[in-house]
C-alpha atoms as a PDB file:
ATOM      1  CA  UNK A   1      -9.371 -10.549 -16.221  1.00  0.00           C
ATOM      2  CA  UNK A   2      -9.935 -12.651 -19.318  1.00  0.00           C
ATOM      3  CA  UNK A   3     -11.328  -9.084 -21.485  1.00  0.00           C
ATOM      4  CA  UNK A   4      -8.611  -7.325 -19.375  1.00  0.00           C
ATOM      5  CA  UNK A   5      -5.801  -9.446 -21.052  1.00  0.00           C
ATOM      6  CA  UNK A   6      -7.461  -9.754 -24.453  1.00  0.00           C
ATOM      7  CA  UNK A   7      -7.514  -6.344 -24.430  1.00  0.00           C
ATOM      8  CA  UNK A   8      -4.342  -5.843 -23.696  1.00  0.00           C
ATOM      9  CA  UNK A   9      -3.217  -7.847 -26.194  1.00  0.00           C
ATOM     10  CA  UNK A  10      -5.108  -6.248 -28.999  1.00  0.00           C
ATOM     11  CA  UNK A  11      -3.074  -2.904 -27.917  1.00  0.00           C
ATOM     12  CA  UNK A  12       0.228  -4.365 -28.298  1.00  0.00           C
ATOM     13  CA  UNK A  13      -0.828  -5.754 -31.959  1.00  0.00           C
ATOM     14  CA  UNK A  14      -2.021  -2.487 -32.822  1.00  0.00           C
ATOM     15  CA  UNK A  15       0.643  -0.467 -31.560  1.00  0.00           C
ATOM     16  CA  UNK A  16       2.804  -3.070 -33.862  1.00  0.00           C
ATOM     17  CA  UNK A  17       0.659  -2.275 -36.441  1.00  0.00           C
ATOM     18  CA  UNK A  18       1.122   1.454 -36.208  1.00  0.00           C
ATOM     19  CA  UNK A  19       4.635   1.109 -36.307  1.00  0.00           C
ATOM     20  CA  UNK A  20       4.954  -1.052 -39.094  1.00  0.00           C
ATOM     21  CA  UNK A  21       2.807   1.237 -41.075  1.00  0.00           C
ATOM     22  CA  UNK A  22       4.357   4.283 -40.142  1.00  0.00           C
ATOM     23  CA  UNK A  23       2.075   5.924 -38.411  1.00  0.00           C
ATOM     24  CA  UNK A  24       3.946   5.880 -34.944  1.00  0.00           C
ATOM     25  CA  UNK A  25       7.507   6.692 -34.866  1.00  0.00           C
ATOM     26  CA  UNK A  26       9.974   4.100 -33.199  1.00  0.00           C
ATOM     27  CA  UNK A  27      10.491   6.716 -29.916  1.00  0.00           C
ATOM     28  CA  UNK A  28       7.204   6.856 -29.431  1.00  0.00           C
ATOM     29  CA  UNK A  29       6.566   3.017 -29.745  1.00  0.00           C
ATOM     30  CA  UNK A  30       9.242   1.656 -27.891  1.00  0.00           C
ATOM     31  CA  UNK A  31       7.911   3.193 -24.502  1.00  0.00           C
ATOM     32  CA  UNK A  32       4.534   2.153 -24.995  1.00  0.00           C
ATOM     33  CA  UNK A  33       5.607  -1.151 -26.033  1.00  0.00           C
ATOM     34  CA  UNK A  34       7.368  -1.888 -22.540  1.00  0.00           C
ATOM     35  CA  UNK A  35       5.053  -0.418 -20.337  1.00  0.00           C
ATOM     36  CA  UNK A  36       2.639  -2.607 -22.287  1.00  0.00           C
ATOM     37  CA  UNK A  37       4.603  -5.178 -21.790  1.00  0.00           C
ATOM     38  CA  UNK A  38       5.060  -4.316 -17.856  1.00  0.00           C
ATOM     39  CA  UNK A  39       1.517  -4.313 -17.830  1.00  0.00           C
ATOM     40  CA  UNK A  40       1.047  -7.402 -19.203  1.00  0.00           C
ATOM     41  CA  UNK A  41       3.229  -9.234 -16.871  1.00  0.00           C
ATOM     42  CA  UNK A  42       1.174  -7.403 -13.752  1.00  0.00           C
ATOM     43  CA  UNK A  43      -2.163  -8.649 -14.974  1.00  0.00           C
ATOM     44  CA  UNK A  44      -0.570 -12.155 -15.696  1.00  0.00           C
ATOM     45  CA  UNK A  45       0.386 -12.156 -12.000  1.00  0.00           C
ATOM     46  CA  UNK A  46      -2.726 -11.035 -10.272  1.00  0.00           C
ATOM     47  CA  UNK A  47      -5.014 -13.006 -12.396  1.00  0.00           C
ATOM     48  CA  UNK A  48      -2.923 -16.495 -11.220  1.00  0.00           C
ATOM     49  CA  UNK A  49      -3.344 -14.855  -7.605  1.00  0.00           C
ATOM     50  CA  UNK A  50      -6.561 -14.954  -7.878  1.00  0.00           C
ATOM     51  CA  UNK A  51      -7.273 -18.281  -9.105  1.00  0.00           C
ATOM     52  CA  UNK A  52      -6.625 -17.825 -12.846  1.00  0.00           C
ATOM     53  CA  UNK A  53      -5.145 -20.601 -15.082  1.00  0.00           C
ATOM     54  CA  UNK A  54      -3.291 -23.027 -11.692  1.00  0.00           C
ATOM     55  CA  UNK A  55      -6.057 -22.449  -9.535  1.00  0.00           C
ATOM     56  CA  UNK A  56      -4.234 -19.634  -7.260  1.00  0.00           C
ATOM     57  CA  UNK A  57      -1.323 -21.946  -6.709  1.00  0.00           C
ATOM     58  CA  UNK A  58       1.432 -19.751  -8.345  1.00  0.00           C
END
């Protein structure tokens, strides 16, 4: 879960990145960006369910 979310997290910088630079238009960033950020929140949730960060309390 740990690479999972550090992954993830190095996509969303990049596609920032892209953007910024101008190599990926804003209509093509702005979905990726929320389904990045969709995915983020789904990994967030199943790593506390299984015991990440609270101990599987959340």
């Amino acid at each position: 879960m740990n690479i999972a979310l550090g992954s993830l997290a190095e996509v969303k910088y990049l596609l920032r990145f892209a953007r910024r630079l101008g190599y990926l238009p804003e209509a093509a960033h702005e979905p990726l960006a929320g389904k990045a950020e969709t995915l983020g929140k789904c990994l967030w949730r199943f790593y506390r369910a299984i015991g990440g960060p609270d101990g599987g309390k959340g």
